[in-house]
Protein backbone atom coordinates (compact mmCIF):
# COMPACT_ATOMS: atom_id res chain seq x y z
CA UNK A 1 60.40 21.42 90.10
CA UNK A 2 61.56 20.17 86.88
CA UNK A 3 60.29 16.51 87.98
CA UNK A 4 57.07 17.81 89.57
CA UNK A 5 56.10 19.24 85.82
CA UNK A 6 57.21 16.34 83.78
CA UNK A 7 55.17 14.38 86.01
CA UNK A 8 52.18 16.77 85.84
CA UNK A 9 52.35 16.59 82.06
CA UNK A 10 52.78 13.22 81.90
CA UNK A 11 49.58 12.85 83.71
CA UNK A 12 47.77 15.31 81.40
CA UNK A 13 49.05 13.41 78.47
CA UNK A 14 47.56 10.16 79.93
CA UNK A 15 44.66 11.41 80.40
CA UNK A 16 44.25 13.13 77.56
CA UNK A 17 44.77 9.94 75.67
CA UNK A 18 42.10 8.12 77.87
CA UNK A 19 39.23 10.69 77.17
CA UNK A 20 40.76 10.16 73.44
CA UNK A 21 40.06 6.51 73.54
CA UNK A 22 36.86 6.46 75.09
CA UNK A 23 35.51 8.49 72.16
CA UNK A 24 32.63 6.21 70.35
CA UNK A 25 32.65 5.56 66.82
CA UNK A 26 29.55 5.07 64.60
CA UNK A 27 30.49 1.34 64.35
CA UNK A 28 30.36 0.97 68.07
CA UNK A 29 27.25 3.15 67.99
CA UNK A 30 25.27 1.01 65.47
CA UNK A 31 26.21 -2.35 67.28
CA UNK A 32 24.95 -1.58 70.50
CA UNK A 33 21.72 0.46 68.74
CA UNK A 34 21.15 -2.96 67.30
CA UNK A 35 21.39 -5.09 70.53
CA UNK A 36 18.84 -2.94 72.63
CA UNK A 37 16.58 -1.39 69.92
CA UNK A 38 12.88 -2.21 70.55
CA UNK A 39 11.53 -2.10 66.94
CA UNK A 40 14.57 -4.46 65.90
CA UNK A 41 13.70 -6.69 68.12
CA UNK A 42 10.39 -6.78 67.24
CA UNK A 43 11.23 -7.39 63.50
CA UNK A 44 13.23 -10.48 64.91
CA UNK A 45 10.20 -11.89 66.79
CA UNK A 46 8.71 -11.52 63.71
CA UNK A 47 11.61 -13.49 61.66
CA UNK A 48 11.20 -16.25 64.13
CA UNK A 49 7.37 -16.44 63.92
CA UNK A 50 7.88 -16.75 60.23
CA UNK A 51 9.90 -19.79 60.63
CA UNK A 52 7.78 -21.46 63.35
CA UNK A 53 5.16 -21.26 60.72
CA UNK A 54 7.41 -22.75 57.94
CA UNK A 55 7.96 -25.79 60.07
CA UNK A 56 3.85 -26.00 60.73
CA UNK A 57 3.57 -26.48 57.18
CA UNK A 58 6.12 -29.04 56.87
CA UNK A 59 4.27 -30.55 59.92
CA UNK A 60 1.36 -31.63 57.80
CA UNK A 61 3.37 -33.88 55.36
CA UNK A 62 4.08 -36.06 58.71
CA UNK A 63 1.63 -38.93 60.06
CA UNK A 64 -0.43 -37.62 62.56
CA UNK A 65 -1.26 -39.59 65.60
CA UNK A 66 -4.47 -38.94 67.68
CA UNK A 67 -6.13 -40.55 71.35
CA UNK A 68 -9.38 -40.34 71.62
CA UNK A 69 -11.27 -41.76 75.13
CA UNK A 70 -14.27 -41.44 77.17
CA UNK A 71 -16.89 -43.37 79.45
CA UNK A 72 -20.52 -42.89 78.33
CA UNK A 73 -23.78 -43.65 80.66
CA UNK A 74 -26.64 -44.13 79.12
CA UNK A 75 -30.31 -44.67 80.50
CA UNK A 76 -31.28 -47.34 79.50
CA UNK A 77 -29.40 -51.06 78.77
CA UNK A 78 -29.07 -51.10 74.19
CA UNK A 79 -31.47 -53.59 73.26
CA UNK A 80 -33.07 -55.01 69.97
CA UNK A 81 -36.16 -56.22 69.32
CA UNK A 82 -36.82 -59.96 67.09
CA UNK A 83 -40.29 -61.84 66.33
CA UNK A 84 -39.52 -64.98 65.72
CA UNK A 85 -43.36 -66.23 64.41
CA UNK A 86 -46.01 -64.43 66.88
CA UNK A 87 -43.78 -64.17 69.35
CA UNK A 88 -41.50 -61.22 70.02
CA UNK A 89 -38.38 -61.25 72.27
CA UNK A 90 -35.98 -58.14 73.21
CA UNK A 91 -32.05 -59.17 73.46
CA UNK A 92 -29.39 -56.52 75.34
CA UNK A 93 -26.44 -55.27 72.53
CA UNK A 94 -24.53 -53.50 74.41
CA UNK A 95 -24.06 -52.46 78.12
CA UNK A 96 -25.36 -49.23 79.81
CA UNK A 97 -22.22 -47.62 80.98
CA UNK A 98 -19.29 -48.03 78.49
CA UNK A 99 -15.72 -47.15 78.26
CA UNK A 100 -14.31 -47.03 74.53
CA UNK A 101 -11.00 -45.63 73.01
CA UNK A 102 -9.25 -45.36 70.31
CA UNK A 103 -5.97 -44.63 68.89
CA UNK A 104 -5.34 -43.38 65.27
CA UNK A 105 -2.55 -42.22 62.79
CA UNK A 106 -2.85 -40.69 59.57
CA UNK A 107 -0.88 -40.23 56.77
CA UNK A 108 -1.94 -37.99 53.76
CA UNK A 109 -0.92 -39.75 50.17
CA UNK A 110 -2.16 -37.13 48.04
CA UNK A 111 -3.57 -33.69 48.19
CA UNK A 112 -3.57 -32.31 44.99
CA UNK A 113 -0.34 -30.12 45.76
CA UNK A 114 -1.85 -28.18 48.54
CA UNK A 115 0.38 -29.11 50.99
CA UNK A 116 3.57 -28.50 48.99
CA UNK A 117 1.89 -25.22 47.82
CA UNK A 118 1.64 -24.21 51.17
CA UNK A 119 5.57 -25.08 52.43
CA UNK A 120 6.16 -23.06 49.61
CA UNK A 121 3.74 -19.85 50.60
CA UNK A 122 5.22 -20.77 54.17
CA UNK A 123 9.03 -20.24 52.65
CA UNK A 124 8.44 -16.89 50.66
CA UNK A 125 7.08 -15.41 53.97
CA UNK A 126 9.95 -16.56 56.25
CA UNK A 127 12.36 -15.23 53.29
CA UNK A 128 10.07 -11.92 52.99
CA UNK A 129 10.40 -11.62 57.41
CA UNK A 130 14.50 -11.76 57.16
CA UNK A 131 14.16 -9.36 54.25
CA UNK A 132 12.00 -6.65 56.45
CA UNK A 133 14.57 -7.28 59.28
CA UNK A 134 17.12 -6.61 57.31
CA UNK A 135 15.41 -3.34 56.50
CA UNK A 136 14.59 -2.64 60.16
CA UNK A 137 18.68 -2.71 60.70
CA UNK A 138 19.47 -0.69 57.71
CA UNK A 139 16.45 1.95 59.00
CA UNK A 140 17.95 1.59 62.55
CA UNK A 141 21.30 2.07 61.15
CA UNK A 142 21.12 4.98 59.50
CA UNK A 143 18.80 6.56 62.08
CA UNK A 144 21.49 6.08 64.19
CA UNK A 145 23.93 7.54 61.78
CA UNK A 146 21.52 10.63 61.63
CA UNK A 147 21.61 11.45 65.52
CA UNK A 148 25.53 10.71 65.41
CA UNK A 149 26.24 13.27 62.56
CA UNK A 150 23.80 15.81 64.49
CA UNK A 151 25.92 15.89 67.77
CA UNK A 152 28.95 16.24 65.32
CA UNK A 153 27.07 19.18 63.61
CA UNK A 154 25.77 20.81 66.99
CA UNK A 155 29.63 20.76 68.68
CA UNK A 156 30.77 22.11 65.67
CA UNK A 157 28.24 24.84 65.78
CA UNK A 158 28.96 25.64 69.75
CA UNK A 159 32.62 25.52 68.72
CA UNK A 160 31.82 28.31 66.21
CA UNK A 161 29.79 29.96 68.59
CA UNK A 162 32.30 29.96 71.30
CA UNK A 163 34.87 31.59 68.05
CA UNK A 164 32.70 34.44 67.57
CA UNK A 165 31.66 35.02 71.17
CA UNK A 166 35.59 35.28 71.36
CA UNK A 167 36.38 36.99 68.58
CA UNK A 168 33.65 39.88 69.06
CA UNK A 169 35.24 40.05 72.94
CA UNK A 170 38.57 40.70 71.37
CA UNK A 171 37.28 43.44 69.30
CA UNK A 172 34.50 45.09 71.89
CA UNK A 173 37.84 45.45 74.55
CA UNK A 174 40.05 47.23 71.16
CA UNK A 175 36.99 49.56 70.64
CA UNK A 176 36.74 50.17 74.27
CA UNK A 177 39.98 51.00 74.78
CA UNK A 178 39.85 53.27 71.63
CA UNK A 179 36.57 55.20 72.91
CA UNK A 180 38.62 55.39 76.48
CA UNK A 181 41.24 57.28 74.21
CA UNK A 182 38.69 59.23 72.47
CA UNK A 183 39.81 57.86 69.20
CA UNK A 184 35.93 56.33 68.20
CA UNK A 185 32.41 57.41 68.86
CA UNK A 186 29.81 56.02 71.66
CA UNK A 187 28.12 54.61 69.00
CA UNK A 188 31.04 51.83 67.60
CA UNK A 189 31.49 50.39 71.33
CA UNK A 190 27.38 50.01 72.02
CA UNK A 191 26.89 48.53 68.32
CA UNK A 192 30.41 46.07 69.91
CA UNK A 193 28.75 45.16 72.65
CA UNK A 194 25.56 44.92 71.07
CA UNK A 195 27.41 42.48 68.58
CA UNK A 196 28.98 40.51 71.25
CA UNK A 197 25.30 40.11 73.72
CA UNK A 198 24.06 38.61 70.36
CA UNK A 199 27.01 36.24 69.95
CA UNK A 200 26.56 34.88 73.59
CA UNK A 201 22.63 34.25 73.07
CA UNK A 202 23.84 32.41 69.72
CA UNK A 203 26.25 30.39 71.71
CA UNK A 204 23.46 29.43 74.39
CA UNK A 205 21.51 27.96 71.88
CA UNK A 206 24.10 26.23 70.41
CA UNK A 207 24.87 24.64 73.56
CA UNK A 208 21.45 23.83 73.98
CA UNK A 209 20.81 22.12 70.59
CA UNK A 210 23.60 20.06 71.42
CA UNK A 211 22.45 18.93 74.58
CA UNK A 212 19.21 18.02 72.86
CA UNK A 213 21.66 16.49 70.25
CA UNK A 214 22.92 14.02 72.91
CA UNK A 215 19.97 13.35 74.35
CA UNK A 216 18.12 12.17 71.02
CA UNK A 217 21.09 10.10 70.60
CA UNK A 218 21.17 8.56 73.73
CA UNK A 219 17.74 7.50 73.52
CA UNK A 220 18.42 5.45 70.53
CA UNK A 221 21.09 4.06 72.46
CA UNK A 222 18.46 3.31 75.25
CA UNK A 223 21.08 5.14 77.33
CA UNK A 224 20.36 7.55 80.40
CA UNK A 225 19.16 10.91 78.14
CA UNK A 226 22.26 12.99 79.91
CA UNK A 227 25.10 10.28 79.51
CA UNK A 228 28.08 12.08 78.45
CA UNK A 229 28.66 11.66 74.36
CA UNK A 230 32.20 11.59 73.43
CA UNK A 231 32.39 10.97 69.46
CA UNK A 232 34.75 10.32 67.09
CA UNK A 233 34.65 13.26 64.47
CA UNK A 234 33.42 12.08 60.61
CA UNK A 235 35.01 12.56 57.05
CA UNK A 236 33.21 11.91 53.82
CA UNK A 237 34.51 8.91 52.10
CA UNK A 238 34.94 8.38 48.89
CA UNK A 239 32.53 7.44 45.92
CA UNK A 240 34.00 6.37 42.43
CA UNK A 241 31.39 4.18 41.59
CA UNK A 242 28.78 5.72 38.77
CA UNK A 243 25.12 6.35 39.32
CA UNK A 244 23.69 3.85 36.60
CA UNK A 245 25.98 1.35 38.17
CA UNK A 246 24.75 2.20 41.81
CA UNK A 247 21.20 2.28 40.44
CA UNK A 248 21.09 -1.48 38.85
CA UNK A 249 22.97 -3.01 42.14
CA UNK A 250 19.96 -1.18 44.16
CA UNK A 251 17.21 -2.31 42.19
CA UNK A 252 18.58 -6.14 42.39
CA UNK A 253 19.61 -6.02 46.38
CA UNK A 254 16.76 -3.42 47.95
CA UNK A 255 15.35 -4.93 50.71
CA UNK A 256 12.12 -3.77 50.57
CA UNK A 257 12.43 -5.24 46.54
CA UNK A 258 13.24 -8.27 47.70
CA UNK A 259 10.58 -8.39 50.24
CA UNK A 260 7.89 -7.49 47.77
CA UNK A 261 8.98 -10.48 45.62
CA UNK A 262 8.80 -12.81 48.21
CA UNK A 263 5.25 -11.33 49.41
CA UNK A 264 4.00 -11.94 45.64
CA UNK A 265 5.63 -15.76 45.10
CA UNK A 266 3.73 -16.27 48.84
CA UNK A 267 0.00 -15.13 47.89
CA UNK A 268 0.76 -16.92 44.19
CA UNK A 269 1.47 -20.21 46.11
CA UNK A 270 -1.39 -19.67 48.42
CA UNK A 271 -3.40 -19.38 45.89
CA UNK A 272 -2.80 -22.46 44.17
CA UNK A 273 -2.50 -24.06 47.73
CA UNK A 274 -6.44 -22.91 47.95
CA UNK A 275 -7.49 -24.15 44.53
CA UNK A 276 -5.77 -27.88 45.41
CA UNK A 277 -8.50 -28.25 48.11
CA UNK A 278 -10.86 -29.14 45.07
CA UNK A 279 -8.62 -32.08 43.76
CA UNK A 280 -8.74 -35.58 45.18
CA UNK A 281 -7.47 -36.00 49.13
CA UNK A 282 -6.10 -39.47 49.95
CA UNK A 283 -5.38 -40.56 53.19
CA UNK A 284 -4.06 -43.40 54.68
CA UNK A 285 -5.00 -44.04 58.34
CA UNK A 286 -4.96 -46.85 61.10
CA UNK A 287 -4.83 -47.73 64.06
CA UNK A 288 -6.83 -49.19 67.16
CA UNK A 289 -10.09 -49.27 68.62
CA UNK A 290 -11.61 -50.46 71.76
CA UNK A 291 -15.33 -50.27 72.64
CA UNK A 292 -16.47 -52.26 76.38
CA UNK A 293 -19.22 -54.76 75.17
CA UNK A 294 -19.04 -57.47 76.80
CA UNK A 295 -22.25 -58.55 73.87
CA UNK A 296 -19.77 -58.13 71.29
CA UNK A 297 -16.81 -60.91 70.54
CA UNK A 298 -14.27 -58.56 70.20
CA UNK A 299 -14.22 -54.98 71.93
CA UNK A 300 -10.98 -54.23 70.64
CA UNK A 301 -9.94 -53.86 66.75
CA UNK A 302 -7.12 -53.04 65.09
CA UNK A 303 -8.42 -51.77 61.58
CA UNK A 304 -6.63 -50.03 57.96
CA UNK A 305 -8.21 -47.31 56.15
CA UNK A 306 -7.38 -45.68 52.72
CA UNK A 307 -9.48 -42.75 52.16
CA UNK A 308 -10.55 -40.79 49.51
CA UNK A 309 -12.16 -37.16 49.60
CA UNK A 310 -12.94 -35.29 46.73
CA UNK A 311 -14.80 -32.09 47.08
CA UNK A 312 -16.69 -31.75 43.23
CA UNK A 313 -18.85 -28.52 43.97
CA UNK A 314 -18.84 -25.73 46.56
CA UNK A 315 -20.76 -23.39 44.72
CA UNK A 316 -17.49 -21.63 43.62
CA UNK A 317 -16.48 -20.59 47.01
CA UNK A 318 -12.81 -22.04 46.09
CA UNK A 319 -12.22 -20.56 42.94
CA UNK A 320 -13.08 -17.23 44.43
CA UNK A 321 -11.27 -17.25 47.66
CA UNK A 322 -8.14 -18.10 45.04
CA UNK A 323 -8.84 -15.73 42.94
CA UNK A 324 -9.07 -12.76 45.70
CA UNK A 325 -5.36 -14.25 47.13
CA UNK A 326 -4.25 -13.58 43.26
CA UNK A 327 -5.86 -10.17 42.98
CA UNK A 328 -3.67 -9.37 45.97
CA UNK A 329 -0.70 -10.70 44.51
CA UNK A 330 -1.78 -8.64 41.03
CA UNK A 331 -1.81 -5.50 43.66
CA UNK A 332 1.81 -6.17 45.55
CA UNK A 333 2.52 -6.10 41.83
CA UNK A 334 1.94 -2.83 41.17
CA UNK A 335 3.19 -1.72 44.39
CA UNK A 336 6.85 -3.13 43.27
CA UNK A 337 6.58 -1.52 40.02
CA UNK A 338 6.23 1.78 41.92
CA UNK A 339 8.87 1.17 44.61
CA UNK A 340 11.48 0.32 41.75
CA UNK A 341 10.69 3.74 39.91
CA UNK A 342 10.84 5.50 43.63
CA UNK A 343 13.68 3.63 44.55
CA UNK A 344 15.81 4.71 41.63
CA UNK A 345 14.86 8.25 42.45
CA UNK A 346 16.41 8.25 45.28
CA UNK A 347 19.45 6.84 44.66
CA UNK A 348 19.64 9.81 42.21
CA UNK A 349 19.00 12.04 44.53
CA UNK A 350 21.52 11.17 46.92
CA UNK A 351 23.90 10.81 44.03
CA UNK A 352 23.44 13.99 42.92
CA UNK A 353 23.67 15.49 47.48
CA UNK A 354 27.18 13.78 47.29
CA UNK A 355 27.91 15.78 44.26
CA UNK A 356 26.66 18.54 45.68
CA UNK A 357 28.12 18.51 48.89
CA UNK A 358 31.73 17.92 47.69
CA UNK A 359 31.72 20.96 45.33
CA UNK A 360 30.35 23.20 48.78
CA UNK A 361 33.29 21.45 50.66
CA UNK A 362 35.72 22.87 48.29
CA UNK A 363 34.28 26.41 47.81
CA UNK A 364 33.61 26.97 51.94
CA UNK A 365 37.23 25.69 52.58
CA UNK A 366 38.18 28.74 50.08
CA UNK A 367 36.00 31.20 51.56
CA UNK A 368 36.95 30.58 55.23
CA UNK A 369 40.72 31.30 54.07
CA UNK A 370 39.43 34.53 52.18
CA UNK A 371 36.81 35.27 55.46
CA UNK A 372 39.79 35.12 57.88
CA UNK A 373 42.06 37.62 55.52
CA UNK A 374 39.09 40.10 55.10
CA UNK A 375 38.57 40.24 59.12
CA UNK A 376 41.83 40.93 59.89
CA UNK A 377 42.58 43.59 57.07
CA UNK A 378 39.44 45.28 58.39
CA UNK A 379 40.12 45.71 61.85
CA UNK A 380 44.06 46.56 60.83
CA UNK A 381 42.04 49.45 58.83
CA UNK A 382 39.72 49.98 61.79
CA UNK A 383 42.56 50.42 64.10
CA UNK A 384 44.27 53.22 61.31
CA UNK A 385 40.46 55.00 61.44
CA UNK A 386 40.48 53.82 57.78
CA UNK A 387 37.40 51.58 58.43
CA UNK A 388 34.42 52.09 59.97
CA UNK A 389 32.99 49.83 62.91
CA UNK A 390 29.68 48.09 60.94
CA UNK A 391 32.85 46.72 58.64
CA UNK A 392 34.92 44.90 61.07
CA UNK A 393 31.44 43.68 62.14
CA UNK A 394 30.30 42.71 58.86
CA UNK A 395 33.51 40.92 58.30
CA UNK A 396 33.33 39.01 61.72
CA UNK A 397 30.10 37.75 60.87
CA UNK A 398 31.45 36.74 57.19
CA UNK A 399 34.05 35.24 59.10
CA UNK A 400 31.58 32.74 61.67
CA UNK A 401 28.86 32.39 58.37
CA UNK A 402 32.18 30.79 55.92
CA UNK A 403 33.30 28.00 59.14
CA UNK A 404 29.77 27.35 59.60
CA UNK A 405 29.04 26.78 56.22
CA UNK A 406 31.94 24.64 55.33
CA UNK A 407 31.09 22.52 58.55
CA UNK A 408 27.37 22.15 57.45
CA UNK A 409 29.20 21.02 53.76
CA UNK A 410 31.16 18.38 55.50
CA UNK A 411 28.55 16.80 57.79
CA UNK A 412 26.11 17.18 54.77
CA UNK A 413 28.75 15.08 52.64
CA UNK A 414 29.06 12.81 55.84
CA UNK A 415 24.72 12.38 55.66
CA UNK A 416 24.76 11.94 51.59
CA UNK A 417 27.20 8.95 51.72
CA UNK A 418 25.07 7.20 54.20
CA UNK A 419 21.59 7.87 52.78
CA UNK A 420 23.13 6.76 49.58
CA UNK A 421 24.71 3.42 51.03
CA UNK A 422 21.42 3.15 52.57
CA UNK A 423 19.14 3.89 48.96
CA UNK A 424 21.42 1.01 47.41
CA UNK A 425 20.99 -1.25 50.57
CA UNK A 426 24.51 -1.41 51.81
CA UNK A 427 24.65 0.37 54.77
């Protein structure tokens, strides 16, 4: 017998510590959110179209080599016309049907800067497509973060629930057995079980919002929407560090700063990219080209060219195509001014939650103590007819509001060290 329990509780305890270890923590949550998330992969495609385009620009430095061919019919045999005196005579220059080719590479010398200008436009925007995925994982991660501290917050609350449904059952089968004895009126043992109906639709909400809980967070987890979610529970961490301090490393490390930056220092160089069309282009191109003639001495030449371009009016079309690429820079401008002001703001603001939060924590961990005392006193003064039923009631509900409370305080806490990791970009 003695074997058969050890056994049994061995099993329990083994199994127990399975279900243990199979709880998920945020960590584990956040990588696989960023391995199947749709909008982070997009951000990467993104990234990577950003670079493709970095190495076009580089492209255009390079010699490029073209093939051009083709067979052309024409009517009538190429012929001029001579006098030579009064007489005139017509001599063939070139056959009727043709084949030509030709095969060329080009190498540009000098542009003005508008090639370099544009490697450089070409770099700020690869550099500004990391910096927006880099956002897009901080967004995802704290999204994530979000739907993980709301199934947290929504067992808690069914776990509170489930506490006063039991609690008021406790009390509804005292009063019961004290109306049975004739020791209280009809009235305490309907406004019991009144009390107790009320818990039990309280607790079937509770359940649901958790299930919808789960569900939200399985879908960020592209995960089947009624997977079981076993989590590990949440603390609030610490946070020593001041808020001018947190607000200077978030203004130099934002993301979204960094991006705007980049965004600016891109339309800048495009800019001057555009107005280095108007300076001299030199080119330096060669290479070989056949023509069928059999008039001609030689169908085939290999030939050199060093070419110069220089456009010296376009009726200001230039100028003001550069000038609207710097009126948009001018604009991102003003847009990062704003977004450093707003940014700031809200690493103030969850500065100030944490603050907040940690003070509740310590007052609701007080009451709930204090909540606990009152209940019991009032149904030891209920029992002695020294209390009346509303009381006990009253105190119960005191009772569920305090553990409620202090777990809303704690997952709150939880939430305000992530949005603030998050405002300074270090999530």
């Amino acid at each position: 017998m003695n074997k058969r329990w050890y056994g049994g509780a061995l099993g329990f305890c083994l199994l127990l510590a399975a279900t243990t270890s199979m709880a998920e923590s945020l960590q584990q949550a956040w990588n696989v959110a960023l391995q199947v998330n749709h909008g982070l992969k997009a951000a990467r495609e993104n990234s990577s179209a950003a670079a493709r385009q970095l190495e076009a620009a580089k492209a255009v430095r390079l010699p490029g080599l073209s093939l051009e061919a083709g067979y052309t019919m024409l009517q009538n045999e190429p012929a001029t016309r001579a006098k030579f005196g009064p007489a005139a005579a017509e001599f063939p220059i070139g056959e009727r049907n043709t084949l030509s080719y030709k095969a060329m590479a080009t190498l540009p010398l000098y542009t003005g800067g508008r090639i370099s200008r544009g490697i450089d436009a070409a770099e700020s925007a690869v550099r500004a497509s990391r910096g927006q995925e880099s956002a897009a994982i901080q967004d995802l991660k704290r999204t994530v973060a979000e739907a993980y501290v709301a199934v947290l917050r929504a067992r808690r609350g069914v776990e509170v629930a489930d506490s006063h449904v039991a609690s008021l059952k406790a009390h509804a089968r005292d009063v019961e057995n004290m109306y049975e004895q004739g020791m209280v009126s009809r009235n305490d043992l309907l406004a019991a079980q009144v009390a107790l109906a009320d818990a039990q639709q309280q607790a079937i909400k509770a359940k649901n919002a958790l299930d919808l809980a789960r569900s939200t967070y399985n879908r960020l987890l592209d995960r089947p929407l009624s997977q079981e979610v076993v989590l590990d529970d949440l603390q609030p961490g610490p946070l020593d560090e001041g808020l001018e301090s947190l607000t200077e490393r978030a203004l130099g490390q934002r993301d979204e700063l960094l991006v705007l930056q980049d965004r600016i220092r891109g339309l800048q160089d495009q800019a001057k990219a555009v107005r280095a069309e108007t300076a001299p282009q030199l080119a330096l191109s060669g290479g070989y080209d056949y023509r069928e003639n059999r008039y001609t001495v030689y169908e085939g030449q290999w030939m050199v060219n060093l070419g110069l371009q220089w456009k010296l009016f376009d009726g200001g079309a230039t100028r003001h195509k550069a000038a609207a690429t710097e009126r948009q820079a001018a604009a991102l401008q003003e847009r990062y001014d704003d977004l450093r002001a707003a940014v700031a703001l809200e690493v103030r603001r969850y500065w100030l939650d944490v603050q907040e939060t940690r003070k509740r924590i310590r007052v609701t961990e007080q009451a709930i103590a204090r909540a606990e005392e009152n209940l019991k006193v009032n149904r030891e003064r209920y029992e002695n007819g020294l209390a009346t039923n509303t009381e006990v009631l009253d105190a119960e509900a005191l009772r569920t509001l305090s553990e409620s409370n202090h777990a809303n305080a704690i997952y709150d806490a939880v939430l305000a060290i992530l949005h603030l990791k998050r405002a300074v970009g270090e999530l």
